[in-house]
C-alpha atoms as a PDB file:
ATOM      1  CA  UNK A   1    -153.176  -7.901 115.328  1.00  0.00           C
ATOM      2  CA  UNK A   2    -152.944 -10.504 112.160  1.00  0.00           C
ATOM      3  CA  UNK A   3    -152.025  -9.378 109.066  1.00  0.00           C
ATOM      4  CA  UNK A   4    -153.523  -9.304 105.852  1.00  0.00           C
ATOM      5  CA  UNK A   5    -151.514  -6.719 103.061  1.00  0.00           C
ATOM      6  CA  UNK A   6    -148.652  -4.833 104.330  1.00  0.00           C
ATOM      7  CA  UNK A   7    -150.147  -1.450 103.535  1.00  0.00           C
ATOM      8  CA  UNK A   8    -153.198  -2.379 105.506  1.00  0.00           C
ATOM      9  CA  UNK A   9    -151.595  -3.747 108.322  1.00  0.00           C
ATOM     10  CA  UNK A  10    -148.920  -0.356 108.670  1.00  0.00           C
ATOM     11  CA  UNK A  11    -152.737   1.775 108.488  1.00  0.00           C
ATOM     12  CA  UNK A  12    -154.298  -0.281 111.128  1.00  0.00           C
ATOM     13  CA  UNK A  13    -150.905  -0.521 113.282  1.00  0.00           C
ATOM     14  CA  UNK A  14    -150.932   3.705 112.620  1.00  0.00           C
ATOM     15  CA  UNK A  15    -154.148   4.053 113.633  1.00  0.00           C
ATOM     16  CA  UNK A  16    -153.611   2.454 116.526  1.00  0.00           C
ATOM     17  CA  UNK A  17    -150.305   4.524 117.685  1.00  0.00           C
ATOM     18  CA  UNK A  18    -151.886   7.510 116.620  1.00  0.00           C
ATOM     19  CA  UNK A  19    -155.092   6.576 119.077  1.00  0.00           C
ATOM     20  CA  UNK A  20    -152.485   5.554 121.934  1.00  0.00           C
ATOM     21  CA  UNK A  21    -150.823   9.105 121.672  1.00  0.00           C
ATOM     22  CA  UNK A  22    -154.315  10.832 122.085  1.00  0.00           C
ATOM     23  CA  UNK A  23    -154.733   8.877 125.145  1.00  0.00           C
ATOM     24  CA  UNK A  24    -151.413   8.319 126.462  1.00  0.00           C
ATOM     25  CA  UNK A  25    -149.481  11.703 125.071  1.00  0.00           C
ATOM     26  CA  UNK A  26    -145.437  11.950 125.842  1.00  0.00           C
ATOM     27  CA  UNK A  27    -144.506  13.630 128.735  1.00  0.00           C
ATOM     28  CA  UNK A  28    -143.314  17.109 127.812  1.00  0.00           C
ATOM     29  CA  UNK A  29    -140.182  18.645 128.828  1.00  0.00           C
ATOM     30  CA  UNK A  30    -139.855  20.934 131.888  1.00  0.00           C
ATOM     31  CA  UNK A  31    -136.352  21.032 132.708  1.00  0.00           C
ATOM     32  CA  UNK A  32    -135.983  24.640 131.951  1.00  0.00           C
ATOM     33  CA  UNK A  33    -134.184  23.921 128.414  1.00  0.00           C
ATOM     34  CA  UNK A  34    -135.625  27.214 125.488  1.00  0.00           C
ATOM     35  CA  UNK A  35    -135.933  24.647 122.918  1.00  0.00           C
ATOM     36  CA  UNK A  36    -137.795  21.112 123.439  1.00  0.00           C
ATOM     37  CA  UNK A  37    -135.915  19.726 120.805  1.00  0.00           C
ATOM     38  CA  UNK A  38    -132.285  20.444 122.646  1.00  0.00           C
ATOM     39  CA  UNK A  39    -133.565  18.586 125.804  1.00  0.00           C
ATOM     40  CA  UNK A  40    -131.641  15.332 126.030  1.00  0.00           C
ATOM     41  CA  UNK A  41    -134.422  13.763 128.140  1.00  0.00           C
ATOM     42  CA  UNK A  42    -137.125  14.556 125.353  1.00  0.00           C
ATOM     43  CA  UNK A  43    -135.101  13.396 122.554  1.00  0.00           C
ATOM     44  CA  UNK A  44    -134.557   9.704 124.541  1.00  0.00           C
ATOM     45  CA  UNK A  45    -137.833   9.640 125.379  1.00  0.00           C
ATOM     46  CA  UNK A  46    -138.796  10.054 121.132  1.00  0.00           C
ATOM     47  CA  UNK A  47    -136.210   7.156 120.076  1.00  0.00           C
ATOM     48  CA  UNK A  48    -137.658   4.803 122.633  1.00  0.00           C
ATOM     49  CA  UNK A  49    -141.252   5.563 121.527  1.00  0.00           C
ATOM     50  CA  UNK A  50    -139.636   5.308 117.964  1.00  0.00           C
ATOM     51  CA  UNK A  51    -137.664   1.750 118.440  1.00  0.00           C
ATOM     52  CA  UNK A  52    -141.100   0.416 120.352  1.00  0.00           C
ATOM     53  CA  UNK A  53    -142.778   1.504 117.129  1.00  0.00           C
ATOM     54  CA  UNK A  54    -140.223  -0.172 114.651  1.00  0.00           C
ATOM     55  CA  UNK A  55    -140.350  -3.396 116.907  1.00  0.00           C
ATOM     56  CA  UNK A  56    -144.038  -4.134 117.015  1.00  0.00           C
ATOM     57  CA  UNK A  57    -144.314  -3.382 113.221  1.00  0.00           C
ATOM     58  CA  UNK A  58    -141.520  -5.888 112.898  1.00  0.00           C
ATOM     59  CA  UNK A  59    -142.926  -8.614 115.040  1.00  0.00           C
ATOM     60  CA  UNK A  60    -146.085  -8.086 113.415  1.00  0.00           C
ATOM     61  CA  UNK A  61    -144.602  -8.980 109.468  1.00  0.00           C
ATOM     62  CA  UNK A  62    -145.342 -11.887 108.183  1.00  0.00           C
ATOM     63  CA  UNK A  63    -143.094 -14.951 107.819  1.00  0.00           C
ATOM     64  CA  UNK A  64    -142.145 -13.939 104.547  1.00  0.00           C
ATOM     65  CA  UNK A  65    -140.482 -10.661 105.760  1.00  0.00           C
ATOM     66  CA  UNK A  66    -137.936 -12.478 107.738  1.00  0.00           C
ATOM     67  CA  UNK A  67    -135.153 -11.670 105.673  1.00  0.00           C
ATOM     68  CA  UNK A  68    -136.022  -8.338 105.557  1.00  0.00           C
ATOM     69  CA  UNK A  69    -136.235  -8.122 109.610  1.00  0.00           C
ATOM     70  CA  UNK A  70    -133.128  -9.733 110.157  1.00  0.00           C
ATOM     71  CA  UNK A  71    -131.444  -6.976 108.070  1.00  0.00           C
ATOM     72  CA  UNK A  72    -132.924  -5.036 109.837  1.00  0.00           C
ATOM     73  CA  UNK A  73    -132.086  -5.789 113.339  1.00  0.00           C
ATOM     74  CA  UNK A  74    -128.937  -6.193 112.444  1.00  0.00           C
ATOM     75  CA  UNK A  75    -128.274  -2.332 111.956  1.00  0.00           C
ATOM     76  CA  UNK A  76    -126.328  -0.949 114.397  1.00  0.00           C
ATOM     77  CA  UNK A  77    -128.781   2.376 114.200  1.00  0.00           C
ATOM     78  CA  UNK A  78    -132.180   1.548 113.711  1.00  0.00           C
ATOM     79  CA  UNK A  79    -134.307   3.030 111.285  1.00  0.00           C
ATOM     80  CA  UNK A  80    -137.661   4.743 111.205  1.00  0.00           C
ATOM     81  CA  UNK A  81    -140.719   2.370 111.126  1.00  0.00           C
ATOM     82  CA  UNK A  82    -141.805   4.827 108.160  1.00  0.00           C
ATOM     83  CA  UNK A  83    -139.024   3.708 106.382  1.00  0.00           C
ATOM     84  CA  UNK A  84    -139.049   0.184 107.267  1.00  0.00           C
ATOM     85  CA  UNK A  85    -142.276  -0.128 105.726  1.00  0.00           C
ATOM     86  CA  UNK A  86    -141.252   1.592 102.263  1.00  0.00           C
ATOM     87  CA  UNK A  87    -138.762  -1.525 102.464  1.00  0.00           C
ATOM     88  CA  UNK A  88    -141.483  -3.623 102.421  1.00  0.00           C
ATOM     89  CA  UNK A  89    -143.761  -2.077 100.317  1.00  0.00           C
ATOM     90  CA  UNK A  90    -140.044  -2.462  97.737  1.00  0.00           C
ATOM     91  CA  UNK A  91    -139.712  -6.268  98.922  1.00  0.00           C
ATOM     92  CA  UNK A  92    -143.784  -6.370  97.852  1.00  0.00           C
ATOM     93  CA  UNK A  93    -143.665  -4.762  94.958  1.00  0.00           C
ATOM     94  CA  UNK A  94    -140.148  -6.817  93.554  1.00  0.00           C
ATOM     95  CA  UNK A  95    -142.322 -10.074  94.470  1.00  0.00           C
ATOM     96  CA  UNK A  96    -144.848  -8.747  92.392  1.00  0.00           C
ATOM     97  CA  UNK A  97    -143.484  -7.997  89.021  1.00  0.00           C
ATOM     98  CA  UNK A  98    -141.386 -11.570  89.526  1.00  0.00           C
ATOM     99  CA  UNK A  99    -144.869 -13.324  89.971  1.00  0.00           C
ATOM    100  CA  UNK A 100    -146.412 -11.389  86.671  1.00  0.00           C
ATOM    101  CA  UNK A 101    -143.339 -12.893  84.659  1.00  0.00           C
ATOM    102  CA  UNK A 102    -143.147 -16.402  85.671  1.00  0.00           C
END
């Protein structure tokens, strides 16, 4: 997918994951555990989907992102893609306001 703005890029790239879920939804748990959420198989199965998510948003970025990525992948815990992109949207906005007073 190429990129145009960051915001639409994150809505298309949603859009997408959303669509993938309806047709692809995540096993559910039935090991017997009372609360999905306790199940250790469930709860690896949501980081991976999670990490997958982060990674293609990343690879997806720009060139001018770089930086940002690399910080990024450098975590020893990764974050949310939801908060990766707030990053960006910061990155976007600083590059902004230093464009509109030069």
């Amino acid at each position: 997918m190429e990129q145009g703005n960051s915001i639409a890029y994150y809505s298309k790239l949603k859009k997408l994951w959303e669509e993938l879920n309806v047709l692809q939804p995540m096993p559910q748990c039935t090991c017997g555990v009372m609360c999905a959420s306790t199940c250790d198989v469930s709860n690896e199965i949501v980081e991976i989907m999670s990490q997958t998510k982060l990674i293609q948003f990343l690879v997806g970025l720009n060139e001018c992102y770089d930086h940002v990525k690399n910080q990024i992948l450098v975590l020893d815990l990764l974050p949310y893609v939801n908060k990766v992109y707030s990053m960006i949207l910061r990155v976007e906005k600083q590059k902004n306001v230093q464009l509109n007073f030069t």
